[in-house]
Protein backbone atom coordinates (compact mmCIF):
# COMPACT_ATOMS: atom_id res chain seq x y z
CA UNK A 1 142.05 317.82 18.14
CA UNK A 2 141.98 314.63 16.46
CA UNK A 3 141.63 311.11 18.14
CA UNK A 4 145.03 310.13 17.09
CA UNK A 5 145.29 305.62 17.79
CA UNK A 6 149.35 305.61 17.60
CA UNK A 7 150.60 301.87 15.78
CA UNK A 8 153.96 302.88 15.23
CA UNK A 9 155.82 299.53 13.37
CA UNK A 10 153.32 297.50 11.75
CA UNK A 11 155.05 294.21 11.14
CA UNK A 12 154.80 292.37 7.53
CA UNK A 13 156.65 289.27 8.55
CA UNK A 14 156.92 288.17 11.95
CA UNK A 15 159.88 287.03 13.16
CA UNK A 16 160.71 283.15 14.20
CA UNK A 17 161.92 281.23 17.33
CA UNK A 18 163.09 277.91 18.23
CA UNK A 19 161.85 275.95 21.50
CA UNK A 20 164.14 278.22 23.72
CA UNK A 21 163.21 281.48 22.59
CA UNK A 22 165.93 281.96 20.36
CA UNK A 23 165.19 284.23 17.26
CA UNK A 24 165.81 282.29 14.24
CA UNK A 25 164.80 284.91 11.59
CA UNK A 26 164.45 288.88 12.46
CA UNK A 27 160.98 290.11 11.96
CA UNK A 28 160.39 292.38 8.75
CA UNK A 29 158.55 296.07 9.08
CA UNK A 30 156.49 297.57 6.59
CA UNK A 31 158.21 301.24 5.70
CA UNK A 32 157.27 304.15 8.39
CA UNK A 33 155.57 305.10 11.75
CA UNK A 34 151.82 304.71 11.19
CA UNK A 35 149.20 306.77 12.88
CA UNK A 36 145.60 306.23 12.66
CA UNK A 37 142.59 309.06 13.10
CA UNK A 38 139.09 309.63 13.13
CA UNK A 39 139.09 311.71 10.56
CA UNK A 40 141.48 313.70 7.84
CA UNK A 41 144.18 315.90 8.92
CA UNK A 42 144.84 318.68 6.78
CA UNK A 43 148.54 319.48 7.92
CA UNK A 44 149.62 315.67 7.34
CA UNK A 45 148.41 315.31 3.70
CA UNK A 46 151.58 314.26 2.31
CA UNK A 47 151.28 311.13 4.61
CA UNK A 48 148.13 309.82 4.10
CA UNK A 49 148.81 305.71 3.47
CA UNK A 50 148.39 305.04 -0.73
CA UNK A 51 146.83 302.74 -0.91
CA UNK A 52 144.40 303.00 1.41
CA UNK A 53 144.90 300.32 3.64
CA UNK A 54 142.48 297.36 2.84
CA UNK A 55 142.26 295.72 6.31
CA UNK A 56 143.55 298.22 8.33
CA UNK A 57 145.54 297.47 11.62
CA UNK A 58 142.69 299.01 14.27
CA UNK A 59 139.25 300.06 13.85
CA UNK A 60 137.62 302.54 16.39
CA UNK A 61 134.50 301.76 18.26
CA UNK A 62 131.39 301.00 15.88
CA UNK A 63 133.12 300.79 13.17
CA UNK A 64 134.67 303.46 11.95
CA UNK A 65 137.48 303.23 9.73
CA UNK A 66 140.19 305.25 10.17
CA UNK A 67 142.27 307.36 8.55
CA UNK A 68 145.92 306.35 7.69
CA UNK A 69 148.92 307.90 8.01
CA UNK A 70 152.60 306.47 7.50
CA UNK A 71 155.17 308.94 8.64
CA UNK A 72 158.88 308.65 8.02
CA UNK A 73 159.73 308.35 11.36
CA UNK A 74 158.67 308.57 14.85
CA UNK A 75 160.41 311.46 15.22
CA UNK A 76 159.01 312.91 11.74
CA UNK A 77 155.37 312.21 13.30
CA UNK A 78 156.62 314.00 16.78
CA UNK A 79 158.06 316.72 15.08
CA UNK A 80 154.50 317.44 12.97
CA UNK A 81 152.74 317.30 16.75
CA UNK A 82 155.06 320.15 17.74
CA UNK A 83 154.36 322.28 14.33
């Protein structure tokens, strides 16, 4: 299997707050459920992130840069685990 590194949301804009805690402005989401992995999957082609991501959110250990995938929806991704 593939190491799969699950981000999920990725946000573009974060969100604001006042002194108390109270949200000002809503934070923004770049569009889909992103999953990251060591290496290509063959199955989730149609996914892959374009463009490749130039500063991507997580790197795995030594270096590697992984492989990006932005899925619909969480469910979307969970439903290609269970094809």
């Amino acid at each position: 299997m593939y190491n799969l590194s699950i981000i999920g949301k990725i946000v573009d804009t974060p969100g604001t707050y006042d002194e108390e805690g109270n949200q000002l402005t809503a934070a923004t989401y770049r569009q889909g459920w992103h999953v990251n992995t060591t290496s290509e999957v063959p199955e989730w082609a149609d996914y892959l992130c374009d463009p490749k991501p130039v500063t991507p959110v997580r790197i795995y250990a030594g270096g590697v840069v992984p492989v990006c995938y932005a899925f619909p929806s969480q469910e979307a991704f969970e439903a290609m685990q269970d094809a």
